[in-house]
Protein backbone atom coordinates (compact mmCIF):
# COMPACT_ATOMS: atom_id res chain seq x y z
CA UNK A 1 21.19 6.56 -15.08
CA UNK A 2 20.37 9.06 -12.53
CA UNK A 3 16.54 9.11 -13.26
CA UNK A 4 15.88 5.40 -12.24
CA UNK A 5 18.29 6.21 -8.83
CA UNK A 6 16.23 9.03 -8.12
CA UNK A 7 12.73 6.89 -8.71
CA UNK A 8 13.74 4.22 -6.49
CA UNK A 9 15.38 6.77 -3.88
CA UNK A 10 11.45 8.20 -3.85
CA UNK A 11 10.20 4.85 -3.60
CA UNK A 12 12.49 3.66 -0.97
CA UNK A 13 12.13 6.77 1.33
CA UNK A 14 7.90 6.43 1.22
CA UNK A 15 8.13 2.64 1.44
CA UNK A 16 10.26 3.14 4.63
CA UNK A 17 7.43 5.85 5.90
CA UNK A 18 4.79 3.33 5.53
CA UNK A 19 6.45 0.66 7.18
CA UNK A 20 6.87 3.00 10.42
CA UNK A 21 3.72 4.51 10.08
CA UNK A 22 2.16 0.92 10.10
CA UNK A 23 4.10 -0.42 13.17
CA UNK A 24 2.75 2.77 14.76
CA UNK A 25 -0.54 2.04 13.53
CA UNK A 26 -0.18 -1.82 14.60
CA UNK A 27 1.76 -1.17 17.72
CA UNK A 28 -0.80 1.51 19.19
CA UNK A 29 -3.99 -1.08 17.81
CA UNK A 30 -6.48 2.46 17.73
CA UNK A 31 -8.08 1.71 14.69
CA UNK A 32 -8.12 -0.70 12.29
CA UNK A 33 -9.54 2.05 9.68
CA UNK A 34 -6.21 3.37 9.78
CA UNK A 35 -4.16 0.35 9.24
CA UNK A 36 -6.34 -1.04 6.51
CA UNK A 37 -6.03 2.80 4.89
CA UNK A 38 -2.05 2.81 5.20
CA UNK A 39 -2.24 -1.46 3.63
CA UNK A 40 -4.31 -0.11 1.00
CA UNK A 41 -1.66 2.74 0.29
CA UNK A 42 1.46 0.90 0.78
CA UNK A 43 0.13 -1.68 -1.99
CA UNK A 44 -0.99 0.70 -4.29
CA UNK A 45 2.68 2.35 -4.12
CA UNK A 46 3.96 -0.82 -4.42
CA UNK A 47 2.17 -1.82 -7.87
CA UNK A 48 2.86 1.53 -9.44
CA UNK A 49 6.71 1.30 -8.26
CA UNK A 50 6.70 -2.13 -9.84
CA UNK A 51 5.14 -1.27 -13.22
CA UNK A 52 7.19 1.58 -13.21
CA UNK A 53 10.33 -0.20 -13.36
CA UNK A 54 8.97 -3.20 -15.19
CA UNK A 55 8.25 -0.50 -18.16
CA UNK A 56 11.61 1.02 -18.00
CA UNK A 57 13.92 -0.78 -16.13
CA UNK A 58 13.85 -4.75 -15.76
CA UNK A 59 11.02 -5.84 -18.26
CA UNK A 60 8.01 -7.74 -17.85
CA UNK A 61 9.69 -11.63 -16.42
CA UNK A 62 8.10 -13.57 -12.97
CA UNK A 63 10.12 -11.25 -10.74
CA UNK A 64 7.74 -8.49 -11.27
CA UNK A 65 4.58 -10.50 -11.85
CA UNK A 66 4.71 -12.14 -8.53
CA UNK A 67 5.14 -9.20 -6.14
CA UNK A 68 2.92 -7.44 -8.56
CA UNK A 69 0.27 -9.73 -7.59
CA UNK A 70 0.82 -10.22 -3.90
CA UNK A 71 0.47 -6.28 -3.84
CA UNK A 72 -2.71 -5.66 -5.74
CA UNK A 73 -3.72 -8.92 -3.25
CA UNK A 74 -3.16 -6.95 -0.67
CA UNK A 75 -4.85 -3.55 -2.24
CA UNK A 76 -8.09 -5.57 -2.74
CA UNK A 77 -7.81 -7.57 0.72
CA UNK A 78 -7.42 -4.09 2.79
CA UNK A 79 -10.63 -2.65 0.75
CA UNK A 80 -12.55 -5.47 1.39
CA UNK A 81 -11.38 -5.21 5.01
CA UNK A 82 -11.96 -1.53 5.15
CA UNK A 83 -15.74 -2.35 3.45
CA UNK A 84 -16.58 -4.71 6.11
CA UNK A 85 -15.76 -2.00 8.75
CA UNK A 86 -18.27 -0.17 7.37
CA UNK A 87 -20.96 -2.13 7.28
CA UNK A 88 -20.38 -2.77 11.23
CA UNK A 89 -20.29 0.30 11.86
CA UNK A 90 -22.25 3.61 11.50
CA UNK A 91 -21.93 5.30 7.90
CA UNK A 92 -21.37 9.10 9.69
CA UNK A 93 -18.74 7.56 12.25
CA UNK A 94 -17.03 5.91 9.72
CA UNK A 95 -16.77 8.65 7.35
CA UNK A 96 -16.07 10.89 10.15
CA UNK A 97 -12.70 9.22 11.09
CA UNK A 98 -11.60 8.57 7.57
C-alpha cells in the first residue's frame, strides 16, 4: 500500500508546483513561451500520473478516460500554441528564450 501513497504524494507535490509556477507565469504575463512550456508539462504529468494509476490502481473505466483526454487536449493545444509563437517570431529569439 505504501507504493501507490508515495506515487500520488510525488504527483501531488509537482502538480501543486505547476499550479504556482503557472499563476506566476500568468500573473506576471512575461511570456507566453513560458506558460505554454509549463501547460505542455503540467499535461504531460498529468497523462502519465493517470495511466499510471489506471495500470495499477483503479483500471481502465470513464473516470480515467476523460481527464486522460482533456490532458493530452491540453498537451497538443499548448504545442500548437507554442508552434504558432514561433512562426511569429524569429527562429534564434525563440530558441534563445526556450
Amino acid at each position: 500500500m505504501e507504493g501507490p501513497l508515495l506515487v500520488n504524494g510525488i504527483a501531488v507535490v509537482v502538480f501543486l508546483l505547476f499550479i504556482i509556477q503557472f499563476f506566476r507565469l500568468a500573473l506576471r504575463g512575461d511570456s507566453k513561451k513560458e506558460l505554454f512550456l509549463t501547460l505542455a508539462l503540467w499535461a504531460l504529468g498529468m497523462a502519465v500520473w493517470l495511466v499510471h494509476n489506471a495500470f495499477f490502481n483503479w483500471g481502465w473505466d470513464v473516470y480515467t478516460y476523460v481527464p486522460l483526454v482533456f490532458a493530452l487536449a491540453t498537451f497538443l493545444l499548448s504545442v500548437f500554441g507554442l508552434l504558432r509563437l514561433q512562426k511569429e517570431e524569429e527562429p534564434s529569439k525563440f530558441q534563445k528564450e526556450i
